[in-house]
PDB file of N, CA and C in Angstrom:
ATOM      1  N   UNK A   1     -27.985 -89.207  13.947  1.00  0.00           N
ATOM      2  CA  UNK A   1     -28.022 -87.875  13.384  1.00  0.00           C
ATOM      3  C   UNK A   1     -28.392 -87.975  11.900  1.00  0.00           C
ATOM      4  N   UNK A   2     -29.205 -87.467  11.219  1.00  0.00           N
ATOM      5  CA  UNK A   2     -29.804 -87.294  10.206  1.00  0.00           C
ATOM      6  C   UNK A   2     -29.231 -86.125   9.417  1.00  0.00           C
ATOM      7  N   UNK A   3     -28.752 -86.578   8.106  1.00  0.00           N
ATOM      8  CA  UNK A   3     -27.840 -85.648   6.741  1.00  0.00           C
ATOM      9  C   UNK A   3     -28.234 -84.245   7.081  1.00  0.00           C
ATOM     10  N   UNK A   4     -29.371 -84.201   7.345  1.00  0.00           N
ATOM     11  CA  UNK A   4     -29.613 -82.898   7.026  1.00  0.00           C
ATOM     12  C   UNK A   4     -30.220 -81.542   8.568  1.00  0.00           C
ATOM     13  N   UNK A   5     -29.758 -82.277   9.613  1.00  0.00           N
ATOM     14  CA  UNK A   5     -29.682 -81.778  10.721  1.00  0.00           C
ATOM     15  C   UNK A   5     -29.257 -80.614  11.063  1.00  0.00           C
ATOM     16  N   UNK A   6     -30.251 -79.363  11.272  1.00  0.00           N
ATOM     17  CA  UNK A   6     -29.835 -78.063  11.406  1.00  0.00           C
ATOM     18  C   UNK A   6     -29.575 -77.554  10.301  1.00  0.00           C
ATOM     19  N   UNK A   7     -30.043 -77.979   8.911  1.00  0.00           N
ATOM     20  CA  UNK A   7     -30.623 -77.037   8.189  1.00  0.00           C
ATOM     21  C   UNK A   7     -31.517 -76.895   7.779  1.00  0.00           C
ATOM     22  N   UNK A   8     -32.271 -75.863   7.093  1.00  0.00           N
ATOM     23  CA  UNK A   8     -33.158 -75.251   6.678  1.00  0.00           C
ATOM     24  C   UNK A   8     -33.313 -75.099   5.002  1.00  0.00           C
ATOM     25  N   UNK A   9     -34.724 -76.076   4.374  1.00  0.00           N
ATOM     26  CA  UNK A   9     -35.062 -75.936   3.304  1.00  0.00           C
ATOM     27  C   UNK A   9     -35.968 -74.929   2.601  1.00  0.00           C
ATOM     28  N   UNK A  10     -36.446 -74.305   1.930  1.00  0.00           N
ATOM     29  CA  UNK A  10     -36.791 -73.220   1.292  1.00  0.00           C
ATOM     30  C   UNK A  10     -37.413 -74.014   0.486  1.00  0.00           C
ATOM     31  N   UNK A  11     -38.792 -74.421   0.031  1.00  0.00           N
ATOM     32  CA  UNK A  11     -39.461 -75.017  -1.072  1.00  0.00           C
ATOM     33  C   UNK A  11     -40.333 -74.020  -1.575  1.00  0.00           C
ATOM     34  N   UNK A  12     -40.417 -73.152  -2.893  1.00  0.00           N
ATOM     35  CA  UNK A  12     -41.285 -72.955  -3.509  1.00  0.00           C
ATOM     36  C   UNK A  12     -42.555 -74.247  -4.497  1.00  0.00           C
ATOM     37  N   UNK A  13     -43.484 -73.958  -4.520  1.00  0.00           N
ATOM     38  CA  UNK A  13     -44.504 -74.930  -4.789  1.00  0.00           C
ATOM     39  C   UNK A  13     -44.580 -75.659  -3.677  1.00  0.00           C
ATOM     40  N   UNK A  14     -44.703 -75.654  -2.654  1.00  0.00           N
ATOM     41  CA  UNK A  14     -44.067 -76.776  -2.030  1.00  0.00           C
ATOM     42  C   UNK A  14     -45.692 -77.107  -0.700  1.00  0.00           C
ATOM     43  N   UNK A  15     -46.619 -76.538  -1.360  1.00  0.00           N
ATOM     44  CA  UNK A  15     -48.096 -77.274  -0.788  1.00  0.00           C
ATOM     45  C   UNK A  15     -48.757 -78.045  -1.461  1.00  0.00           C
ATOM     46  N   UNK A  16     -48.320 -78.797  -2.054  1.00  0.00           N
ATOM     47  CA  UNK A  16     -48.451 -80.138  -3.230  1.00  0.00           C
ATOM     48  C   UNK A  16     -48.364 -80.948  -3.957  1.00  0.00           C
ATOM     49  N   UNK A  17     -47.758 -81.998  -4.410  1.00  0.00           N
ATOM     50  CA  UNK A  17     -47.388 -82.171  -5.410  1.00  0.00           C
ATOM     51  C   UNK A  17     -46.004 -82.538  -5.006  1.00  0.00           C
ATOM     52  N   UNK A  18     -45.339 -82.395  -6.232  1.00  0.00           N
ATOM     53  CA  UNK A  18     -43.940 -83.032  -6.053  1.00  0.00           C
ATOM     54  C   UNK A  18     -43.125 -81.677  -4.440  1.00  0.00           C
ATOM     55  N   UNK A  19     -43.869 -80.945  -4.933  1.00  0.00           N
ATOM     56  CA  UNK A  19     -42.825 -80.007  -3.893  1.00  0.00           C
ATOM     57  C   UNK A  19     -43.253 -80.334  -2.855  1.00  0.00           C
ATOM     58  N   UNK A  20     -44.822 -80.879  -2.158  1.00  0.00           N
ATOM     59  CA  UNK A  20     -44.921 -81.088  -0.947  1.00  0.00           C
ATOM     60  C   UNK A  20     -44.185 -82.560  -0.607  1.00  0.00           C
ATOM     61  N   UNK A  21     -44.196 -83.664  -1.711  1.00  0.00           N
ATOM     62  CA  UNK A  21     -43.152 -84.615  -1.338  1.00  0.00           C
ATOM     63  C   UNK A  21     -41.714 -83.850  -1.408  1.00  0.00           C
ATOM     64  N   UNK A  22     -41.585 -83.293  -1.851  1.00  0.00           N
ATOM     65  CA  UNK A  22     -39.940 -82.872  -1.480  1.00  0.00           C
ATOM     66  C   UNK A  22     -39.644 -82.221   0.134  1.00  0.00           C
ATOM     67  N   UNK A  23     -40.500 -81.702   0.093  1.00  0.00           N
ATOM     68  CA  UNK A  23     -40.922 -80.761   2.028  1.00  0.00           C
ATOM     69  C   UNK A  23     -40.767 -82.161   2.821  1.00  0.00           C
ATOM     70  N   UNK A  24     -41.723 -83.444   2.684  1.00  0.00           N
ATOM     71  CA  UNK A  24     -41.482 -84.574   3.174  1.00  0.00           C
ATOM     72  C   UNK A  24     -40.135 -84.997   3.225  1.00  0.00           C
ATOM     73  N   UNK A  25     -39.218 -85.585   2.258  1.00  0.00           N
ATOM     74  CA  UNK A  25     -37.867 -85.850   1.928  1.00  0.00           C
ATOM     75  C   UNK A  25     -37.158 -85.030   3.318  1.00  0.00           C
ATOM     76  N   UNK A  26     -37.029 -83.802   2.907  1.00  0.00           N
ATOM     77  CA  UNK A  26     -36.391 -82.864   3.566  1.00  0.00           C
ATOM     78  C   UNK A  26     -36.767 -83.311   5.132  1.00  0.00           C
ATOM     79  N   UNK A  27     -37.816 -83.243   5.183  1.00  0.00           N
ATOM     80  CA  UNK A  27     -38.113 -83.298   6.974  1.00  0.00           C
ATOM     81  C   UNK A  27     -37.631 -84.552   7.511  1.00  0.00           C
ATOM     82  N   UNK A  28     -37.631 -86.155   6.456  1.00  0.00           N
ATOM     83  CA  UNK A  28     -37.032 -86.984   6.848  1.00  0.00           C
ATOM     84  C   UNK A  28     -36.162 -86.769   7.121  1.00  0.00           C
ATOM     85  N   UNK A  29     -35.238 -85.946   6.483  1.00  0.00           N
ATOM     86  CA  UNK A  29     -33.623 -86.184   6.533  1.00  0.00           C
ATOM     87  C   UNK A  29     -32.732 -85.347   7.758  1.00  0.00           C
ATOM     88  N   UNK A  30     -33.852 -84.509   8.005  1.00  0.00           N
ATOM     89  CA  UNK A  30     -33.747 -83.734   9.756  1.00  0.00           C
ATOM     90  C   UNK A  30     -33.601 -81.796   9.310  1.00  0.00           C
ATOM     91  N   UNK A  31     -34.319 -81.515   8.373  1.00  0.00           N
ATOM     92  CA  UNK A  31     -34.384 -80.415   8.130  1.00  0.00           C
ATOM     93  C   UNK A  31     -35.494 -80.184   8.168  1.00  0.00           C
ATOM     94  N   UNK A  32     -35.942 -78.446   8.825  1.00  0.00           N
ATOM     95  CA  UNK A  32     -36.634 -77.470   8.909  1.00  0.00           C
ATOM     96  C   UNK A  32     -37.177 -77.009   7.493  1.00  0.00           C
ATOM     97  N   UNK A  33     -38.636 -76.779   6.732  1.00  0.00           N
ATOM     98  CA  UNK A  33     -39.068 -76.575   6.102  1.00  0.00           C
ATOM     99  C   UNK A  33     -39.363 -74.910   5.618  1.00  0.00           C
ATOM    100  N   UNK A  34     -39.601 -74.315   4.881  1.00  0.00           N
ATOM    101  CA  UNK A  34     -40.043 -73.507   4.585  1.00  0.00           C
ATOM    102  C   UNK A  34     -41.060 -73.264   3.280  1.00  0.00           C
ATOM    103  N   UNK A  35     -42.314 -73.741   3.092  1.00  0.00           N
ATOM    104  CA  UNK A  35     -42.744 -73.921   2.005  1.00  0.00           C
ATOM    105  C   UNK A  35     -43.314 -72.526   1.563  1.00  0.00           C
ATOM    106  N   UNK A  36     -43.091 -71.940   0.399  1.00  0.00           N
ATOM    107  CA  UNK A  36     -44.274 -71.429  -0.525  1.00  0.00           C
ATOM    108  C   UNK A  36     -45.439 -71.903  -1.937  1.00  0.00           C
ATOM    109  N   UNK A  37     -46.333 -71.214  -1.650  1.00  0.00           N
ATOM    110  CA  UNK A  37     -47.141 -71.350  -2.872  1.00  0.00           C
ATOM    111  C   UNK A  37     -48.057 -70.291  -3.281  1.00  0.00           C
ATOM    112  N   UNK A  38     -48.640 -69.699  -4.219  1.00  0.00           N
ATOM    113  CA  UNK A  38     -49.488 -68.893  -4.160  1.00  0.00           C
ATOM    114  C   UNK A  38     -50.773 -68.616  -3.375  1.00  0.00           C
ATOM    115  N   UNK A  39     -51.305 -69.827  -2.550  1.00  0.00           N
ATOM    116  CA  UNK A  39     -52.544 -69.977  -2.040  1.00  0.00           C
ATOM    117  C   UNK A  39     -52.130 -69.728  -0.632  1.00  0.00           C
ATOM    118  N   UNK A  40     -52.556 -68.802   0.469  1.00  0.00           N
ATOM    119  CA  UNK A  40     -52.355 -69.025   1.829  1.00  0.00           C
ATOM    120  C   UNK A  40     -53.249 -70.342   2.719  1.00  0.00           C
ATOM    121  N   UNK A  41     -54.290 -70.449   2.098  1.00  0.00           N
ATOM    122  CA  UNK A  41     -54.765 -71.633   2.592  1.00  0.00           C
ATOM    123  C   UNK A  41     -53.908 -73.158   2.365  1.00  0.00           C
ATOM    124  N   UNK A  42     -53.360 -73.179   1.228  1.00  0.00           N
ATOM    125  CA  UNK A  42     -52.856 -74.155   0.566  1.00  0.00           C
ATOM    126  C   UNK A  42     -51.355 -74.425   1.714  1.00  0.00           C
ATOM    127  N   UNK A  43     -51.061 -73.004   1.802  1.00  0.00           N
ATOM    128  CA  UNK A  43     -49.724 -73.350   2.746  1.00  0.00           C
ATOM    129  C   UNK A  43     -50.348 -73.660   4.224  1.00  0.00           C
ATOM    130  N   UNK A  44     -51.070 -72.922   4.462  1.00  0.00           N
ATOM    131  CA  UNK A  44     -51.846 -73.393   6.246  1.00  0.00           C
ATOM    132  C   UNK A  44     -51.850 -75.304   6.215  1.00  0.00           C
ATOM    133  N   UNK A  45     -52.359 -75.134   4.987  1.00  0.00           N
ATOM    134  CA  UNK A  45     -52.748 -76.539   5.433  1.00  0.00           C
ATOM    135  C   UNK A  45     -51.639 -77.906   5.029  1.00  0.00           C
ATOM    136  N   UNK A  46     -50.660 -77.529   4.210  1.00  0.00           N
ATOM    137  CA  UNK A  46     -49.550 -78.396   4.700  1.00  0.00           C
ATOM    138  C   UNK A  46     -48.852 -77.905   5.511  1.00  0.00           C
ATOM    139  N   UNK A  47     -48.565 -77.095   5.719  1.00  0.00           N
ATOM    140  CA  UNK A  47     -47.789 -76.526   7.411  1.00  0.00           C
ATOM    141  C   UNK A  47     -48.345 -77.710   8.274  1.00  0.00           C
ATOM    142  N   UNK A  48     -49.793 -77.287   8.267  1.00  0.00           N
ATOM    143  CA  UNK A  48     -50.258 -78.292   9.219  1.00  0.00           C
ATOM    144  C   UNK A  48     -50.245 -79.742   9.264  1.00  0.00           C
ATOM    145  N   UNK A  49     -50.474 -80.179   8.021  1.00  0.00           N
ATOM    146  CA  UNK A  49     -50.039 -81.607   7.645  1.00  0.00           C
ATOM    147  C   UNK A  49     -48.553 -81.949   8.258  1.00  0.00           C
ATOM    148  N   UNK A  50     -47.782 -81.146   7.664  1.00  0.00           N
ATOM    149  CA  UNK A  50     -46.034 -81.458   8.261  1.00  0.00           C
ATOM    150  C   UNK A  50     -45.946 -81.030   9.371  1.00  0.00           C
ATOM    151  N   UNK A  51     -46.261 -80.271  10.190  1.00  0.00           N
ATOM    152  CA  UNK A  51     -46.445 -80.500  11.423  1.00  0.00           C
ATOM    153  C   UNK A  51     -46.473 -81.621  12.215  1.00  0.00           C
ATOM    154  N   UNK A  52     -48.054 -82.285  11.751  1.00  0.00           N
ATOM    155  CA  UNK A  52     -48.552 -82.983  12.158  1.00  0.00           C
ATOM    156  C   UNK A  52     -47.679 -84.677  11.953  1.00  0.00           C
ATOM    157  N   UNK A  53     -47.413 -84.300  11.240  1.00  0.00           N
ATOM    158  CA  UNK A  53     -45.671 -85.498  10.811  1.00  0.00           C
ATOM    159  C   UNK A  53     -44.675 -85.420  11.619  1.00  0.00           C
ATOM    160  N   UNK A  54     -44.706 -84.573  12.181  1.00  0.00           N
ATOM    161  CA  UNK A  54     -43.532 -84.281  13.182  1.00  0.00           C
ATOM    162  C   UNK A  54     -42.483 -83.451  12.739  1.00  0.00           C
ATOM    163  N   UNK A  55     -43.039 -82.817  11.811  1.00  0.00           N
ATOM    164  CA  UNK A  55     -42.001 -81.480  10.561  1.00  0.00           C
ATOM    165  C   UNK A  55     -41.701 -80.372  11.613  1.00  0.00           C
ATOM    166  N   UNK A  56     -40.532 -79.585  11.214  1.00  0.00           N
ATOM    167  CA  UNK A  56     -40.145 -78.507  11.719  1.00  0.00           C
ATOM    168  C   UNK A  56     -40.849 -77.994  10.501  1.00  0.00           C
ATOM    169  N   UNK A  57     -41.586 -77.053  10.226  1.00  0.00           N
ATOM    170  CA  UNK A  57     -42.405 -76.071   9.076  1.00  0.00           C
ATOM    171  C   UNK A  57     -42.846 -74.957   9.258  1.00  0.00           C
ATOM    172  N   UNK A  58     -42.751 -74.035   8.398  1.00  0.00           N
ATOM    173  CA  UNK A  58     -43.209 -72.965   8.202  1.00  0.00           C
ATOM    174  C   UNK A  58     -43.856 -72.604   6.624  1.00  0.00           C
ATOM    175  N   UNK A  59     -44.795 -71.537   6.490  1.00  0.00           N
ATOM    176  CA  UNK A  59     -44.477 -71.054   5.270  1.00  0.00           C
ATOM    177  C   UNK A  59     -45.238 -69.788   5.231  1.00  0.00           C
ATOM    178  N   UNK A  60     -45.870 -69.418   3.336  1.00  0.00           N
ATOM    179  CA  UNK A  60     -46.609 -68.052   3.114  1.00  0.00           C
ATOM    180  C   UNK A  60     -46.429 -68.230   1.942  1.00  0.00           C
ATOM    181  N   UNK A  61     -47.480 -67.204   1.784  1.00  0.00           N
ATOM    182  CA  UNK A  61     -48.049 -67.586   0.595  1.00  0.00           C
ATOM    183  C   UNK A  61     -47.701 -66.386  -0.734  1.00  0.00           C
ATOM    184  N   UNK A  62     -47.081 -66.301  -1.983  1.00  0.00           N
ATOM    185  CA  UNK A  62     -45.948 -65.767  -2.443  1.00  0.00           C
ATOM    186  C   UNK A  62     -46.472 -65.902  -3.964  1.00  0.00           C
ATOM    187  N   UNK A  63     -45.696 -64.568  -4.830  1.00  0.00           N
ATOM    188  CA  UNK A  63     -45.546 -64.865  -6.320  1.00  0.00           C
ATOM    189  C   UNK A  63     -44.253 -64.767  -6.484  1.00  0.00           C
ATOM    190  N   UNK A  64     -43.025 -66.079  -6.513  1.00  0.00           N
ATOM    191  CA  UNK A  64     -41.956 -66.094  -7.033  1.00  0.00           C
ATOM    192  C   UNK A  64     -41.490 -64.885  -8.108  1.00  0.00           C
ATOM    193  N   UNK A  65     -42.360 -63.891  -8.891  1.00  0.00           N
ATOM    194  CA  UNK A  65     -41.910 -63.200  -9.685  1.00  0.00           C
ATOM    195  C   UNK A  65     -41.972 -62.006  -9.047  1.00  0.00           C
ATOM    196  N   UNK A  66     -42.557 -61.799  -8.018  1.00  0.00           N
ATOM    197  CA  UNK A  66     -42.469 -60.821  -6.776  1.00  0.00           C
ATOM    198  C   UNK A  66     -40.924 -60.759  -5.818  1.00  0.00           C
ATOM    199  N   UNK A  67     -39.920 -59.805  -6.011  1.00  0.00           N
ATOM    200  CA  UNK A  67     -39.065 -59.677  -5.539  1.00  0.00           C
ATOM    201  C   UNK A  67     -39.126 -59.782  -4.071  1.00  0.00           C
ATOM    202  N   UNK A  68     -39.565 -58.697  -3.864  1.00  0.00           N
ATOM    203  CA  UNK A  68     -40.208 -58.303  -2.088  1.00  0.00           C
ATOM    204  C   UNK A  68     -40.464 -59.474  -1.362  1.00  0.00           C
ATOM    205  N   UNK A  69     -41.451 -60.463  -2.142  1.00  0.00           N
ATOM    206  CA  UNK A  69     -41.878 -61.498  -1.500  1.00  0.00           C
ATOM    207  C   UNK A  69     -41.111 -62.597  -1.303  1.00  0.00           C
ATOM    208  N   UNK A  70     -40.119 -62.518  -2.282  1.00  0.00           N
ATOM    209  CA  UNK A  70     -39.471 -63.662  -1.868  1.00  0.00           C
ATOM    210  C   UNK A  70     -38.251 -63.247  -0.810  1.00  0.00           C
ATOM    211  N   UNK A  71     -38.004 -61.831  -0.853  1.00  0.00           N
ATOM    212  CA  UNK A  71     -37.353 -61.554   0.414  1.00  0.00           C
ATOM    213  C   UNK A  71     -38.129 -61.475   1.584  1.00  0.00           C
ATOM    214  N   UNK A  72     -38.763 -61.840   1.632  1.00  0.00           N
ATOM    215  CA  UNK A  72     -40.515 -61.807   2.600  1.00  0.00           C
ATOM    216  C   UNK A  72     -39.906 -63.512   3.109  1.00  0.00           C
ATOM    217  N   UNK A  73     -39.750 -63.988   2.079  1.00  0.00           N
ATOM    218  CA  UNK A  73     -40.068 -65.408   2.407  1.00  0.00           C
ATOM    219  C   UNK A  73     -38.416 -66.065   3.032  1.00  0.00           C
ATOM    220  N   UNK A  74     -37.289 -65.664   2.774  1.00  0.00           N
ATOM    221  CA  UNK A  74     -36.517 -65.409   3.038  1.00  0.00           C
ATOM    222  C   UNK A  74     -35.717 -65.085   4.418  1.00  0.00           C
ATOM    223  N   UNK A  75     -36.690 -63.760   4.875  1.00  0.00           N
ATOM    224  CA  UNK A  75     -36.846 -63.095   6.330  1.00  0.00           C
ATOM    225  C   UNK A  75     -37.528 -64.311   6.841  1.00  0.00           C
ATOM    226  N   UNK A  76     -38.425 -64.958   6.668  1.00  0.00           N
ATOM    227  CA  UNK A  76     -39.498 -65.766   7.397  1.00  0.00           C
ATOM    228  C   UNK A  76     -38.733 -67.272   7.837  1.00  0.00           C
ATOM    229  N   UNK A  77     -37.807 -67.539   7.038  1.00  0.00           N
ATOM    230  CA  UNK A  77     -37.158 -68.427   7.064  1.00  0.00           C
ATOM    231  C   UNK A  77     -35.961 -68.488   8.146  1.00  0.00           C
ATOM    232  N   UNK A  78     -35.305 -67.218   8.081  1.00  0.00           N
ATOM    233  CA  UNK A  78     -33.991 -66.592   9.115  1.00  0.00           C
ATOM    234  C   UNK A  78     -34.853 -66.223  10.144  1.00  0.00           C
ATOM    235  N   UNK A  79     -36.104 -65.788  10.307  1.00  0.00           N
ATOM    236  CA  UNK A  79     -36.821 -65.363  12.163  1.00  0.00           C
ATOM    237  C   UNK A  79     -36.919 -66.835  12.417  1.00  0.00           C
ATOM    238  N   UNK A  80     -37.523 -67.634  11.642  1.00  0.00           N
ATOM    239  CA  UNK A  80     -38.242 -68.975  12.029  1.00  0.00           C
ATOM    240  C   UNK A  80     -37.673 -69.663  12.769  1.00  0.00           C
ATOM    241  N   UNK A  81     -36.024 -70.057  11.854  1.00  0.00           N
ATOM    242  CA  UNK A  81     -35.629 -71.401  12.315  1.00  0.00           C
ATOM    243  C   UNK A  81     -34.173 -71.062  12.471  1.00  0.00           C
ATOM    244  N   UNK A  82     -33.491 -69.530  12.158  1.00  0.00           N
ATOM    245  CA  UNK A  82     -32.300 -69.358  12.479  1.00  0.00           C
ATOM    246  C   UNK A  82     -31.355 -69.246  11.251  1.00  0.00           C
TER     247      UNK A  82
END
């Protein structure tokens, strides 16, 4: 069983860069992803990358200074994975 089994991470930045290694970390450790970033392509395509890792993932594409959206992102996280 892995630390982090049956929960769910929330990464903003998280299609690149240190945040997409942190999305990695997380998925090692047996948690469900949720990445944002401003780019929807940018999130398609590590979704798909962590996927393709064997990631539980989701994401969308967001301006952290956008309220709505991050309750957007939020909702997406609680339909997704519970």
């Amino acid at each position: 069983m892995a630390v982090l089994d049956g929960k769910v991470a929330v990464i903003t930045g998280g299609s690149r860069g240190l945040g997409l290694g942190i999305a990695r970390a997380y998925l090692r450790a047996g948690a469900a992803v949720v990445i944002a970033s401003r780019s929807q392509s940018s999130v398609d395509a590590a979704v798909e990358q962590l996927r393709a890792e064997g990631g539980r993932a989701a994401g969308m594409a967001l301006d952290v200074a956008n309220l709505e959206q991050v309750e957007a992102l939020a909702a997406l996280a609680v339909s997704t994975f519970g």
